[in-house]
N, C-alpha and C. Protein backbone atom coordinates (compact mmCIF):
# COMPACT_ATOMS: atom_id res chain seq x y z
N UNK A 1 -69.69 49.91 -2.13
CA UNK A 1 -69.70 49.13 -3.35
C UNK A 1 -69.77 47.64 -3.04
N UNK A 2 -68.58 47.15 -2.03
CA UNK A 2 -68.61 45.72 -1.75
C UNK A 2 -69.89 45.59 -0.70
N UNK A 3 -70.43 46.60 0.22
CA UNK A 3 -71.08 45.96 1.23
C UNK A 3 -72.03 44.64 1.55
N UNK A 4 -72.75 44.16 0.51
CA UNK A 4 -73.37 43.42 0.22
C UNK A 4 -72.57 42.26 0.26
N UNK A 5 -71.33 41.73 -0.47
CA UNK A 5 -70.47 40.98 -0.22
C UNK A 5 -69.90 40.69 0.72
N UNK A 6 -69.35 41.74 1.64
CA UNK A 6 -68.87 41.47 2.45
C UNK A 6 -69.00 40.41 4.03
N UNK A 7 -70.45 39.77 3.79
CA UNK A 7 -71.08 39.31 4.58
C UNK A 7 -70.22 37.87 4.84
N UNK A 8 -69.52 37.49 3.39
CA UNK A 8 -68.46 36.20 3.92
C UNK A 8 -69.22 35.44 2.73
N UNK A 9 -70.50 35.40 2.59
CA UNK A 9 -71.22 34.58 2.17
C UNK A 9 -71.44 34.48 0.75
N UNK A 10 -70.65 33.77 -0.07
CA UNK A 10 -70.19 33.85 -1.32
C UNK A 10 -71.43 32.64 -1.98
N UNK A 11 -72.18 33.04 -2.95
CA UNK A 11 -72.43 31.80 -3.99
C UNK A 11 -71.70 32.04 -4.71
N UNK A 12 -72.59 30.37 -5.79
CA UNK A 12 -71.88 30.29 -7.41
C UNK A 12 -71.88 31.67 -7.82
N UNK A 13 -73.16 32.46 -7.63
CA UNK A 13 -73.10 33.27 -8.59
C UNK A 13 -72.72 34.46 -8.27
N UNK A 14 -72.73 34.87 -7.16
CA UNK A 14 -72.05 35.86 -6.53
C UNK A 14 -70.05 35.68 -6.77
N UNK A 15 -69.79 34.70 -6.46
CA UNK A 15 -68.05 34.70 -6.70
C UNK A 15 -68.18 34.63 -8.16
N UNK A 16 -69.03 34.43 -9.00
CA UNK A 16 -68.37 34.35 -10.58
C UNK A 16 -68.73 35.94 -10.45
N UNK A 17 -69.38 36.53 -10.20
CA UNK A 17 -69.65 38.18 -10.52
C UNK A 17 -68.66 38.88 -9.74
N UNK A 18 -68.37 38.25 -8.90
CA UNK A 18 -67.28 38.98 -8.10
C UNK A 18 -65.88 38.86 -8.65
N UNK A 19 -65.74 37.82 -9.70
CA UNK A 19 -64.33 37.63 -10.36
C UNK A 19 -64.48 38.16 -11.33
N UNK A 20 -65.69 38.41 -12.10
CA UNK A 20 -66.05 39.11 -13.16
C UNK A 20 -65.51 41.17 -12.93
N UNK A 21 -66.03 41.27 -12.37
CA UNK A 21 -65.68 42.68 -11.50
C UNK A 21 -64.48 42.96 -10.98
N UNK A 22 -63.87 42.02 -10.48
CA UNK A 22 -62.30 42.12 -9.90
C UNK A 22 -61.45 42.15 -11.96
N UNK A 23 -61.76 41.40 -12.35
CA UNK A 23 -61.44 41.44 -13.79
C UNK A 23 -61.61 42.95 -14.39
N UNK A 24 -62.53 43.26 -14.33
CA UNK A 24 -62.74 44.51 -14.96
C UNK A 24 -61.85 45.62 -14.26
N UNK A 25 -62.04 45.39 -13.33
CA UNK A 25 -61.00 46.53 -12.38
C UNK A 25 -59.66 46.39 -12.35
N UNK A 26 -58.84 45.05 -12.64
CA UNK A 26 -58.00 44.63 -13.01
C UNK A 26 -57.54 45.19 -14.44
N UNK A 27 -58.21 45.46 -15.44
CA UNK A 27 -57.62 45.63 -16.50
C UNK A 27 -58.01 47.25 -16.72
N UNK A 28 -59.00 48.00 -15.41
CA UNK A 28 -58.39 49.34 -15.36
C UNK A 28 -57.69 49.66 -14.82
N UNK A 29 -57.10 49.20 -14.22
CA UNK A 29 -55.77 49.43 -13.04
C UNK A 29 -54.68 49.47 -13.95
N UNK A 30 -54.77 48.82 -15.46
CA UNK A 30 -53.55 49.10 -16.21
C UNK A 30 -53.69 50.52 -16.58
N UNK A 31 -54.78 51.13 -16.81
CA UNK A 31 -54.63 52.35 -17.37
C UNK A 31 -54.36 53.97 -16.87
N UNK A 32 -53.37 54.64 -17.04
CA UNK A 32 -52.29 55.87 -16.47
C UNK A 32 -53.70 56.65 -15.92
N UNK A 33 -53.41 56.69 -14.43
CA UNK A 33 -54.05 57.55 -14.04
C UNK A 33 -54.96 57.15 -12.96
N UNK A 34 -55.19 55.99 -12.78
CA UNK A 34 -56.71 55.15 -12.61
C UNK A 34 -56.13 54.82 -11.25
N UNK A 35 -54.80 54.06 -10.75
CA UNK A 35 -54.60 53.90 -9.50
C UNK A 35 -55.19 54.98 -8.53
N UNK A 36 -54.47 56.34 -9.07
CA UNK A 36 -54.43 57.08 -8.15
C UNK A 36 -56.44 57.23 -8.14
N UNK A 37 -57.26 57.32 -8.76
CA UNK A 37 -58.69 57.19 -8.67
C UNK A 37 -58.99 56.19 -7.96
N UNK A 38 -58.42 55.19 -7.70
CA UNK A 38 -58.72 54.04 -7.03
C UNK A 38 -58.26 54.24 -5.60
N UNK A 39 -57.28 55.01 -5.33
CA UNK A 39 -57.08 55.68 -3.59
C UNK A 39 -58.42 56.54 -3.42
N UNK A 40 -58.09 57.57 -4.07
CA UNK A 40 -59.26 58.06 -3.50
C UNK A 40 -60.67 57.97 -3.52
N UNK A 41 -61.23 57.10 -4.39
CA UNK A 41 -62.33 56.20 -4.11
C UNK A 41 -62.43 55.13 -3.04
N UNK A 42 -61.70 55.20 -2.62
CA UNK A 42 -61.38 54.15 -1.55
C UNK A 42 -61.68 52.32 -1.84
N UNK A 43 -61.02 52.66 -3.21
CA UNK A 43 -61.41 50.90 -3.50
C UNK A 43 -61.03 49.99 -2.97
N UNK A 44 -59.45 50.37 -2.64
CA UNK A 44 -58.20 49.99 -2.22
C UNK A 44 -58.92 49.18 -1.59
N UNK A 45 -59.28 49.93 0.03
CA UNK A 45 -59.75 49.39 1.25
C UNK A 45 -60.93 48.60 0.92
N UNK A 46 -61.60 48.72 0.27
CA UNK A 46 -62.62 47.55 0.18
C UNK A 46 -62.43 46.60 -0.36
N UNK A 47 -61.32 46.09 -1.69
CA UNK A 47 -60.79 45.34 -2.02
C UNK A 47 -59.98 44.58 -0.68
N UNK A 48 -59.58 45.24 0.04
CA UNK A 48 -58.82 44.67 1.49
C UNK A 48 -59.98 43.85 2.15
N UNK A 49 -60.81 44.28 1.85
CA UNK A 49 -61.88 43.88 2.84
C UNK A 49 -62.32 43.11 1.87
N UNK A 50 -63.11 42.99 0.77
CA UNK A 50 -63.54 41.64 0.03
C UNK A 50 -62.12 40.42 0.18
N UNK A 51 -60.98 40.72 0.27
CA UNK A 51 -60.17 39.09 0.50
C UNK A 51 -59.92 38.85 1.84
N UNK A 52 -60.50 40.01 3.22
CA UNK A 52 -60.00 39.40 4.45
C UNK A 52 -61.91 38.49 4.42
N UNK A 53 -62.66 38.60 3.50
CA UNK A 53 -63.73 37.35 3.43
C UNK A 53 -63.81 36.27 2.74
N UNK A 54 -63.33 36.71 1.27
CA UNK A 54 -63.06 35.46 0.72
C UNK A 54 -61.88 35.04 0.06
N UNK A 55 -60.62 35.13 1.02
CA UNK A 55 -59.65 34.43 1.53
C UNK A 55 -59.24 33.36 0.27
N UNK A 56 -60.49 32.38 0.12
CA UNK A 56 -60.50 31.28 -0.58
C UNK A 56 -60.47 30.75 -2.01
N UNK A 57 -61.14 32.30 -2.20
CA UNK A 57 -61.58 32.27 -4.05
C UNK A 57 -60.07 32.31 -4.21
N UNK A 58 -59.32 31.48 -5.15
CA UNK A 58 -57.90 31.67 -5.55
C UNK A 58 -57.99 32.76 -6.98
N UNK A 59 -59.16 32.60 -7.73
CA UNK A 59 -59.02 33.35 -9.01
C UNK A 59 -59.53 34.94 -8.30
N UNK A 60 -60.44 35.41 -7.33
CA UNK A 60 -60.59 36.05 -7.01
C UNK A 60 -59.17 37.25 -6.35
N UNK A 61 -58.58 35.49 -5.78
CA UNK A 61 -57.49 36.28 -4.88
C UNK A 61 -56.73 37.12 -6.55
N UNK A 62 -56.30 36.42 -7.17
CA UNK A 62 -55.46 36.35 -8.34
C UNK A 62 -56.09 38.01 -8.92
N UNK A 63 -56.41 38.32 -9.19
CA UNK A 63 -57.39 39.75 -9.62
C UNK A 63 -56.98 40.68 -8.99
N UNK A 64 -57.60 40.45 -7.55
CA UNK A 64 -57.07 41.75 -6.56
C UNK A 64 -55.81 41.52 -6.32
N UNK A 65 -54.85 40.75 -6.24
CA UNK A 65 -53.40 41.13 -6.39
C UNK A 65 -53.15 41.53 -7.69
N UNK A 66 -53.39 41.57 -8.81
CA UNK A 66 -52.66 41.96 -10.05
C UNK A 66 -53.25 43.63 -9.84
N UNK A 67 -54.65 43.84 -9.39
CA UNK A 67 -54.99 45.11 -9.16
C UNK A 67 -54.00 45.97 -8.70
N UNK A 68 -53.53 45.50 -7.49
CA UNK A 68 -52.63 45.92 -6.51
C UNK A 68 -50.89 46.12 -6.97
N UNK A 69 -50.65 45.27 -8.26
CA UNK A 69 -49.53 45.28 -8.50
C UNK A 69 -49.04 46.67 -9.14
């Protein structure tokens, strides 16, 4: 899903779609049931892996931790 991203190499428009998407996944992560879909899709780990690249995005970061919460 992330592979394309993962290259490090973030534009404008790539990090606004990428916060756009962390958003969306963010506000399914509230809904009963969906974590556990999110292990075994292995989002988890790619979400690990989109912030060991962009580290920097703070609203980005902000997303995938509330995901995670």
């Amino acid at each position: 899903m992330f592979q394309a991203i993962e290259s490090g190499k973030t534009g404008d428009s790539l990090g606004h779609i990428l916060v756009q998407l962390t958003a969306c996944l963010r506000n399914l992560a509230d809904v009963s049931g969906t974590k556990s879909l999110f292990m075994k899709e292995s989002l988890i780990n790619e979400l690990c892996a989109v912030m060991e690249k962009h580290h920097t995005d703070a609203d980005l970061m902000l997303n995938i931790s509330r995901i995670f919460r």
